[in-house]
Protein backbone atom coordinates (compact mmCIF):
# COMPACT_ATOMS: atom_id res chain seq x y z
CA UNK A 1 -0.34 -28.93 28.21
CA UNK A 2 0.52 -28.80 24.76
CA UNK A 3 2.91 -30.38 22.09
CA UNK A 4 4.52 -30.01 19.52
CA UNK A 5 2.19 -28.81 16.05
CA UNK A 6 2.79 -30.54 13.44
CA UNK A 7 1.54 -27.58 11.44
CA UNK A 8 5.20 -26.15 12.32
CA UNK A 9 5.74 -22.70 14.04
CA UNK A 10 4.61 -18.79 13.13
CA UNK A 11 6.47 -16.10 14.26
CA UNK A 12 4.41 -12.96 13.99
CA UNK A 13 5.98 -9.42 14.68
CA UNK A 14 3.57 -6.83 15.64
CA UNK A 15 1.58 -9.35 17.39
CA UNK A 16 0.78 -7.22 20.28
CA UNK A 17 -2.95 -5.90 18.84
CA UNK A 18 -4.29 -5.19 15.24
CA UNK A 19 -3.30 -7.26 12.49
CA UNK A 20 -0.72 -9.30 13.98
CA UNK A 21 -2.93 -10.20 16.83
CA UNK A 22 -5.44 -11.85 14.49
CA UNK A 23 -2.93 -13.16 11.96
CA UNK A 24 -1.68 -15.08 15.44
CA UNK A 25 -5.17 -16.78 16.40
CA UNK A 26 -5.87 -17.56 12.66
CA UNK A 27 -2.81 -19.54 12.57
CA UNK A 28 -3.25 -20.51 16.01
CA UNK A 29 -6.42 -21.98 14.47
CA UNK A 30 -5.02 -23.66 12.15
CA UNK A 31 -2.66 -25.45 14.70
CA UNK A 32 0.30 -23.59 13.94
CA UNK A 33 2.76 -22.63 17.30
CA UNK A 34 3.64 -19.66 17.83
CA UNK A 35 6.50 -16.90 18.22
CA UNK A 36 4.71 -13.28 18.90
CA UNK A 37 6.74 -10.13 18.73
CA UNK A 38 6.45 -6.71 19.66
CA UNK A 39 7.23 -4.81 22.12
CA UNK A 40 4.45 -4.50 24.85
CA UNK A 41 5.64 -7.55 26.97
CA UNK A 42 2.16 -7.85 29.02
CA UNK A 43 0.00 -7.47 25.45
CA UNK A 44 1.50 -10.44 24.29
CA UNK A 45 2.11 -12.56 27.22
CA UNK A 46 -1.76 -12.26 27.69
CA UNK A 47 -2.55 -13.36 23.98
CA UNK A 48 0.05 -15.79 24.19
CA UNK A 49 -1.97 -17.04 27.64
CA UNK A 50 -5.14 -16.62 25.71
CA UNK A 51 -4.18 -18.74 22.53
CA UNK A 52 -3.20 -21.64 24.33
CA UNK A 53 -6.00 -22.01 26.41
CA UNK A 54 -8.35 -21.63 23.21
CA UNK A 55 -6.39 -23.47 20.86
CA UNK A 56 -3.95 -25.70 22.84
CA UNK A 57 -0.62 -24.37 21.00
CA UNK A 58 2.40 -23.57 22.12
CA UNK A 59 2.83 -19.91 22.19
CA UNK A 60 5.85 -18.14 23.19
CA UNK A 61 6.43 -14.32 23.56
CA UNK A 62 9.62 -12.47 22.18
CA UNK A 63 9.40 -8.87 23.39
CA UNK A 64 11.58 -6.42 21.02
CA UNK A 65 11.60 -3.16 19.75
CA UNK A 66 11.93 -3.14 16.03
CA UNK A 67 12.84 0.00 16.28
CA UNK A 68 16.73 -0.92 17.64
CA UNK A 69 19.52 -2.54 16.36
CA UNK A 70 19.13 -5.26 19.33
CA UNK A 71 15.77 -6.01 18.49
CA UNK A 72 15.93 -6.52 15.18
CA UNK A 73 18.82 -9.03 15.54
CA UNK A 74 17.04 -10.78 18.51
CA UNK A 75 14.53 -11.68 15.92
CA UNK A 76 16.98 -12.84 13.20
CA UNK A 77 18.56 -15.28 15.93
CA UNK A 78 15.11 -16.69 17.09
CA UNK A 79 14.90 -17.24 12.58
CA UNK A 80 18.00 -18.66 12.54
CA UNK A 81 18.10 -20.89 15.73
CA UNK A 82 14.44 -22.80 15.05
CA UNK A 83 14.02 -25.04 12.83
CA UNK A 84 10.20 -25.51 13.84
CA UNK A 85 9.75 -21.97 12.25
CA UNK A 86 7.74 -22.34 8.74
CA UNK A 87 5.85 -19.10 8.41
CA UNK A 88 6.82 -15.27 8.98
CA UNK A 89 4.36 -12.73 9.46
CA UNK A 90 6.24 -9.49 8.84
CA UNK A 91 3.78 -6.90 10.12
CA UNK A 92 5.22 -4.62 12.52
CA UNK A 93 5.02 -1.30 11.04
CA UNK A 94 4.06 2.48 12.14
CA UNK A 95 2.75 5.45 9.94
CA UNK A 96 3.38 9.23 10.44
CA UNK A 97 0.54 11.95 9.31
CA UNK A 98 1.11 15.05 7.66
CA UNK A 99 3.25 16.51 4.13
CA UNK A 100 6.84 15.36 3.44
CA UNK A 101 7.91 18.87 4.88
CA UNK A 102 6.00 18.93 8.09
CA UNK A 103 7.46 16.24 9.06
CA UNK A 104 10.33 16.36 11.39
CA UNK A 105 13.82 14.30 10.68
CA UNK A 106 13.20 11.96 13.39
CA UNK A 107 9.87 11.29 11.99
CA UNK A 108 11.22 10.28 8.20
CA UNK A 109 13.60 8.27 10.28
CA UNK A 110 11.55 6.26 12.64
CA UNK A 111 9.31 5.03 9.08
CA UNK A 112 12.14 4.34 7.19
CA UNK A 113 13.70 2.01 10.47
CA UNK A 114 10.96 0.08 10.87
CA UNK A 115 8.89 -0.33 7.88
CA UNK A 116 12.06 -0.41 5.25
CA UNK A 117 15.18 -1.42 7.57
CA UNK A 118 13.06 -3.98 9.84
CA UNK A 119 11.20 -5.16 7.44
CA UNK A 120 13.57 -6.09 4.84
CA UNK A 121 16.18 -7.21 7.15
CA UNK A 122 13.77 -10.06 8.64
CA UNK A 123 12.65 -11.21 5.43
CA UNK A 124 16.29 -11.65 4.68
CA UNK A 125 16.59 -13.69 7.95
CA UNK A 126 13.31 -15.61 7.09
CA UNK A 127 14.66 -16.31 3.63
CA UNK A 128 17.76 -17.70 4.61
CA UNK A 129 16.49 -20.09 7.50
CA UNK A 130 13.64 -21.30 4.92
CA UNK A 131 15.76 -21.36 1.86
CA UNK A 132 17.89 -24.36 2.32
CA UNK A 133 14.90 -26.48 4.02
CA UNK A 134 13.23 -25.74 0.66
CA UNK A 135 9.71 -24.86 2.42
CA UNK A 136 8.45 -21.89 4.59
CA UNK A 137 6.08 -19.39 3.70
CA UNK A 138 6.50 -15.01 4.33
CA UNK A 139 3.52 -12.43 4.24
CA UNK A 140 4.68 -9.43 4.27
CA UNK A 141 2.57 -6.70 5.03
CA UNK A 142 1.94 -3.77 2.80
CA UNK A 143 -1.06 -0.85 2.16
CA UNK A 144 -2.73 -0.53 -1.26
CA UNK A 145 -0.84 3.35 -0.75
CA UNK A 146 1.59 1.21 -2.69
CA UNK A 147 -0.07 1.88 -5.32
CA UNK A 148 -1.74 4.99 -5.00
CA UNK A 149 0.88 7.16 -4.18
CA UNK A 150 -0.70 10.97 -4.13
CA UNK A 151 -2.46 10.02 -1.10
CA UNK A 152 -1.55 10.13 2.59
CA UNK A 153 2.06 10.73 4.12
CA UNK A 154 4.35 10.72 1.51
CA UNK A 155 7.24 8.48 3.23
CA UNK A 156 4.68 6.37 4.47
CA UNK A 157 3.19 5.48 1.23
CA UNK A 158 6.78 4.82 0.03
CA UNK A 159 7.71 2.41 2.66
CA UNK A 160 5.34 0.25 1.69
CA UNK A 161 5.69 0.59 -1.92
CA UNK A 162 9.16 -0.59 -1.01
CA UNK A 163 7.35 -3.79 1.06
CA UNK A 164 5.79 -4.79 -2.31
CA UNK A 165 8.50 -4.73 -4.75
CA UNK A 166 10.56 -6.58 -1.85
CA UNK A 167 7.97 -9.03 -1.61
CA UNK A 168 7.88 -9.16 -5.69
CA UNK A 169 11.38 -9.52 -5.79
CA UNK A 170 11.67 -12.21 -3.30
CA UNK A 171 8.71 -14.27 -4.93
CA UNK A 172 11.16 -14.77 -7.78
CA UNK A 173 14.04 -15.20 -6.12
CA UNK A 174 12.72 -17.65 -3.26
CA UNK A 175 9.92 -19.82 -5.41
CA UNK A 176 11.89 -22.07 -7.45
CA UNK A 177 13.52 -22.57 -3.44
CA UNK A 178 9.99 -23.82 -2.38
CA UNK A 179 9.84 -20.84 -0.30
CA UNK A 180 6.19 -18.80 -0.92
CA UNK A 181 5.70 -14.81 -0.18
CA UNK A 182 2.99 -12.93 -0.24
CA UNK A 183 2.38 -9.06 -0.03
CA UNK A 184 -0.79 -8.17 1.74
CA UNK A 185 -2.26 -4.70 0.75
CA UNK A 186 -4.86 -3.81 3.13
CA UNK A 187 -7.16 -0.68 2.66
CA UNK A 188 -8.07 1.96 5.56
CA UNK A 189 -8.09 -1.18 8.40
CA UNK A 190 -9.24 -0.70 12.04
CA UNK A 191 -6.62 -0.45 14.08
CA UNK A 192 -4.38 1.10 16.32
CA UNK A 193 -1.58 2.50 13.82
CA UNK A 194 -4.49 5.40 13.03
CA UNK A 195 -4.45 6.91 16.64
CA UNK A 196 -1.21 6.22 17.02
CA UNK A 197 -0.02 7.92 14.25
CA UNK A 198 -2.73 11.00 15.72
CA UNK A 199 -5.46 10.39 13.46
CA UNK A 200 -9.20 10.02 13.36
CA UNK A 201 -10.03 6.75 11.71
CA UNK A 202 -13.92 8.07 11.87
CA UNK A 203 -13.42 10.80 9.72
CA UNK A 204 -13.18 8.38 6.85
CA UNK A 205 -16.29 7.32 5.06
CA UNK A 206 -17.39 4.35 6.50
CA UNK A 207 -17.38 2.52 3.22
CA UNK A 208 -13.62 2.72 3.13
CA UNK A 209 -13.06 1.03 6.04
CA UNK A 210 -12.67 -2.07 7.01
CA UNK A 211 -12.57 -4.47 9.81
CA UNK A 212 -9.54 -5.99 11.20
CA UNK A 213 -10.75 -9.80 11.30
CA UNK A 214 -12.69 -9.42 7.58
CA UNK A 215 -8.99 -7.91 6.28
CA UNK A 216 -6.93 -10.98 7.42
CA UNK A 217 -9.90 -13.61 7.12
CA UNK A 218 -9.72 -12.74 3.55
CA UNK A 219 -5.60 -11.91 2.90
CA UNK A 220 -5.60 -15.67 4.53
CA UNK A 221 -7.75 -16.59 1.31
CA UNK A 222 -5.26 -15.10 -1.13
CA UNK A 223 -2.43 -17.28 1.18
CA UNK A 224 -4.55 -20.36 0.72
CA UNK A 225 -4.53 -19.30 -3.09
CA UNK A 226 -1.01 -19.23 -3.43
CA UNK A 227 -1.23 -15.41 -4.19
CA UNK A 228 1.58 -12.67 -4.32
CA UNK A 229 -0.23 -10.18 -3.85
CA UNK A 230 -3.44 -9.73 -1.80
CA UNK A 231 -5.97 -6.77 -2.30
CA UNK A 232 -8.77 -7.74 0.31
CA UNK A 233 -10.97 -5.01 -0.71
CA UNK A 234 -9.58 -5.15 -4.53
CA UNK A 235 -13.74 -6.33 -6.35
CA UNK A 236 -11.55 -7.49 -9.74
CA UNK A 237 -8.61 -8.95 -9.33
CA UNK A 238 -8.25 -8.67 -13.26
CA UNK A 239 -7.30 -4.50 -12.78
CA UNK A 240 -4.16 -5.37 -10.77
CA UNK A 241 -3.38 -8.36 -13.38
CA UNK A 242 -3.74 -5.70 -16.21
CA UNK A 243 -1.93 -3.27 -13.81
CA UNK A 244 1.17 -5.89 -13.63
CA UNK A 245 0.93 -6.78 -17.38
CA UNK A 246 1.20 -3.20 -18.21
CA UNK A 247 3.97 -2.78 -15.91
CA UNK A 248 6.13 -5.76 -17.57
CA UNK A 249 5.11 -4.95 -20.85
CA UNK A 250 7.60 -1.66 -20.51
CA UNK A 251 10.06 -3.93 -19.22
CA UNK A 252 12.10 -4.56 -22.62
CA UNK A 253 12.03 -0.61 -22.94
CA UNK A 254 13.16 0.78 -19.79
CA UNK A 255 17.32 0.32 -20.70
CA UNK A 256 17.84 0.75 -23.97
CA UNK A 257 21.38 2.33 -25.92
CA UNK A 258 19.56 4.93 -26.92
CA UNK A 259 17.57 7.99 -25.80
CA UNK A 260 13.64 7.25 -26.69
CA UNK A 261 13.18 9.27 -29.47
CA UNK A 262 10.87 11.88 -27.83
CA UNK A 263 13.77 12.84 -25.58
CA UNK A 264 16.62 13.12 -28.30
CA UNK A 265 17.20 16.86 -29.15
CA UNK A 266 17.76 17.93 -32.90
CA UNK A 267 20.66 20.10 -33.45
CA UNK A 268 19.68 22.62 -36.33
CA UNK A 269 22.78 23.41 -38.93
């Protein structure tokens, strides 16, 4: 039998396998209850079964397809309704293979439902239940294809480049609120979302690759940190500082009166 944790409640989407399903026993670990979403009801009612008997947490199941209107507002209720909640793992998510022109509509759409629509719209809902408590923490979960766009599936890689600046955005927004995001970038990680998506994860050099529990062992690290953005596999974290110093340095420039004066054309009399 279990109580109440006093470590306060996780809700996880994606928590069926993969990421999710380890982001759920870390936190389980950590005494945290939990919410798990997704929408393969027996996957998670046997994790859910699984962390309580290892852990002795409450752990309840929410099955819903992020992929519907219905789903996506059965998790914003379950946001809004508990007040125990104090952590979002945003991690559902699906990725498509191929060039932006191979792929069909329904394809585009599918990517842009779940990793853009879903995505941002439970933040929102996590925001606003955390906000006025003035605690709550959201990981959001992106892919270093953020920031190396000419790689992969095109609509893919912008998805989550979308995840990051959200996650940027909502850092400075939601911090002086006492609520703390982070953006997790993982690299090539092993998990389903490869053969789903009909690829080969083993044609990949091994070196590239990484393990499932090493990836959120050490995004929890960067959590623990108080980090906005996670690399796991990122050696020196000082590139992406320079990266982001570079990027705001610009910042003064990019709306100006004015045409830059390499753009303005000279009319000859």
């Amino acid at each position: 039998m279990t109580q109440s944790s006093k470590a306060g409640t996780a809700l996880v989407t994606g928590a069926s396998s993969g990421i999710g399903a380890v982001y759920a026993d870390r936190f389980a670990k950590r005494g945290y209850d939990l919410i798990l979403v997704a929408r393969d009801e027996v996957r998670l009612n046997a994790l859910a079964e699984k962390l309580r008997a290892q852990h002795g947490v409450a752990a309840s199941v929410l099955p819903a397809d992020l992929s519907t209107e219905v789903g996506i507002q059965a998790v914003e209720e379950r946001l809004a309704a508990e007040s125990a909640i104090n952590l979002f793992v945003n991690n559902a998510g699906i990725a498509r293979l191929g060039t932006l022109a191979e792929m069909r509509p329904q394809d585009i759409s599918d990517i842009i439902q779940l990793n853009v629509n879903a995505a941002s719209r439970l933040a929102a809902a996590a925001a606003r239940a955390f906000a006025p408590r003035k605690a709550g923490r959201i990981i959001n979960i992106a892919s270093v294809l953020a920031l190396v766009s000419e790689h992969f599936n095109p609509v893919y890689n912008a998805s989550k480049a979308f995840v990051l600046s959200l996650s940027q955005s909502m850092q400075n927004e939601l911090a002086p609120l006492g609520v703390n995001v982070q953006a997790v970038l993982p690299g090539a990680t092993r998990t389903e979302i490869w053969s789903r998506a009909g690829a080969d994860i083993s044609v990949l050099p091994p070196e590239m690759v990484m393990g499932v529990d090493e990836m959120v062992d050490a995004a929890l690290v960067g959590f623990d940190r108080g980090e906005t953005v996670t690399i796991p596999a990122l050696p020196d974290a000082a590139e992406f500082e320079a990266f982001t110093q570079a990027r705001l340095k610009m910042g003064p420039n990019l709306s100006r009166d004015h045409a830059a004066a390499r753009y303005r054309t000279h009319t000859v009399t």
